[in-house]
Protein backbone atom coordinates (compact mmCIF):
# COMPACT_ATOMS: atom_id res chain seq x y z
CA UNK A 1 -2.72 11.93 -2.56
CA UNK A 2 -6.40 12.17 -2.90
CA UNK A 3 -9.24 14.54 -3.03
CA UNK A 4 -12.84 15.52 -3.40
CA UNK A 5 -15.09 18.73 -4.81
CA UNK A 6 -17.94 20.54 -4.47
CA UNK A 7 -19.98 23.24 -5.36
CA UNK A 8 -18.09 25.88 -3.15
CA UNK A 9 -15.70 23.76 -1.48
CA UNK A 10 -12.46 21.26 -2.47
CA UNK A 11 -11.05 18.50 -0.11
CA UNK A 12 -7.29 17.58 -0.58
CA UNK A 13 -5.09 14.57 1.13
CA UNK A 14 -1.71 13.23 1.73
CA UNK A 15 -0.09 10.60 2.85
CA UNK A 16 3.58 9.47 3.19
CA UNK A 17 4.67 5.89 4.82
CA UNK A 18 8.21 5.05 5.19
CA UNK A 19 8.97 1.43 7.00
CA UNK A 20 9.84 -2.14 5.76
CA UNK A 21 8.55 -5.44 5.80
CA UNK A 22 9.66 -8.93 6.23
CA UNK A 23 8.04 -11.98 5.08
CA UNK A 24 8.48 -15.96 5.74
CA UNK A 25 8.23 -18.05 2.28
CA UNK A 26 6.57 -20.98 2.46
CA UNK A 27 7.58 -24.44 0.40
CA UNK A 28 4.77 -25.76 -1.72
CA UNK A 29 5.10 -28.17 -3.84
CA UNK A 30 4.01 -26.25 -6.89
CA UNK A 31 6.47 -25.93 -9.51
CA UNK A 32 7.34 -21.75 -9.83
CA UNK A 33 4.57 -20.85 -7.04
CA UNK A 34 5.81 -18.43 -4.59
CA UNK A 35 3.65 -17.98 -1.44
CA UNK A 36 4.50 -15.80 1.75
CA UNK A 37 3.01 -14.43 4.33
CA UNK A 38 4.94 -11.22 6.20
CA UNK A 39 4.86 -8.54 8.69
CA UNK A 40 5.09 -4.85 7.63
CA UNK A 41 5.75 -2.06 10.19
CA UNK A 42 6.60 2.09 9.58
CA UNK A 43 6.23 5.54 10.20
CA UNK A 44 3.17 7.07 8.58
CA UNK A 45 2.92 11.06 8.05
CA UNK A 46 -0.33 13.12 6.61
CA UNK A 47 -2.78 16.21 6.33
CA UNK A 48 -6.46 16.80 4.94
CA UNK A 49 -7.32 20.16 3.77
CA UNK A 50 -10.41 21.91 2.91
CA UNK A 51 -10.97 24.78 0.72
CA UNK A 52 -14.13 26.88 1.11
CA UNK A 53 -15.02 30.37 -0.11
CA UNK A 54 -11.41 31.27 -0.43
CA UNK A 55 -10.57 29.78 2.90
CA UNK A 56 -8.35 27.29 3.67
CA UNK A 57 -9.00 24.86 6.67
CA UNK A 58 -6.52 22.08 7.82
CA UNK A 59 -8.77 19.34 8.99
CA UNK A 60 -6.28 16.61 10.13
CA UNK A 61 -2.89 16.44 10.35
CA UNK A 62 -1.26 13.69 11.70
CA UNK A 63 1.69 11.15 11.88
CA UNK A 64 2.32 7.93 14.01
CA UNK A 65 3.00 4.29 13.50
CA UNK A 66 1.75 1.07 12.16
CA UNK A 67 2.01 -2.37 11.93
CA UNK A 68 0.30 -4.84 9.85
CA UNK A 69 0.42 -8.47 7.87
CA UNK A 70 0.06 -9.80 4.41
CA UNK A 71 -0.48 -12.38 2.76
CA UNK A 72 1.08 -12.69 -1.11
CA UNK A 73 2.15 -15.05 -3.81
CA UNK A 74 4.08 -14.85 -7.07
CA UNK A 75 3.57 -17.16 -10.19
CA UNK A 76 6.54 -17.67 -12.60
CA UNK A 77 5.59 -18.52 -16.18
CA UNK A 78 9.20 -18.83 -16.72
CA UNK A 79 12.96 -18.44 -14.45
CA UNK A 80 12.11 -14.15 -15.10
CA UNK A 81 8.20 -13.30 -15.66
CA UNK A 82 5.36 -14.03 -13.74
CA UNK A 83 2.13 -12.68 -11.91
CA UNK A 84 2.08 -10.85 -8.18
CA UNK A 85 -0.68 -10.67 -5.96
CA UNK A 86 -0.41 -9.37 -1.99
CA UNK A 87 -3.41 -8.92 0.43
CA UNK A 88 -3.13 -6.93 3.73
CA UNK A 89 -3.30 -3.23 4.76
CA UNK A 90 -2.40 -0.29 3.39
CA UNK A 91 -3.06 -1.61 0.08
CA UNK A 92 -5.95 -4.37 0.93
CA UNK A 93 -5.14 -6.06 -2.48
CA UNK A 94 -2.04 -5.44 -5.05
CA UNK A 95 -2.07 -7.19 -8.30
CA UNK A 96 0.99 -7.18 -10.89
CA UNK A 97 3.86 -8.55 -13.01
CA UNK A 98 7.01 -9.55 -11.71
CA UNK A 99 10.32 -9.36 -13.71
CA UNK A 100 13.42 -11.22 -12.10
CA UNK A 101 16.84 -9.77 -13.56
């Protein structure tokens, strides 16, 4: 969800992706380094709107597929904590903790 304003006008967005991904772990040897690189494919639905004067416009509205990689790694600073970072598209970088239960 997203959006912009104006003056007169307002922009909205949405977005839904639904899909899965699959990813090949490589062995380093790097005590509690995780590294991976993977694939991630889906189904992607969404619509812009724009509000002028009153009026309501639907600017886009679409929905298709996609496919992209990633690359990504995890850091354990013990066997259930550590740090997450993934690069790749939608999300060109994700940053973040990791808790193993």
């Amino acid at each position: 969800f997203g959006g912009a304003s104006g003056k007169d006008w307002t922009y909205s967005m949405w977005f839904v992706n639904f899909g899965g991904h699959v990813k090949y772990h490589v062995l380093l040897p790097v005590e509690n380094l995780d590294v991976y690189a993977g694939f991630r494919f889906g189904a992607s639905i969404g619509q812009g709107i724009t509000k002028s004067n009153g009026v309501e416009y639907v600017d886009v509205t679409g929905a298709g597929f996609y496919w992209s990689g990633f690359l990504g790694a995890h850091y354990y600073l013990n066997k259930n904590f550590g740090f997450i970072a993934e690069f790749g598209y939608p999300v060109w970088l994700k940053a973040g903790i990791s808790l193993k239960f």
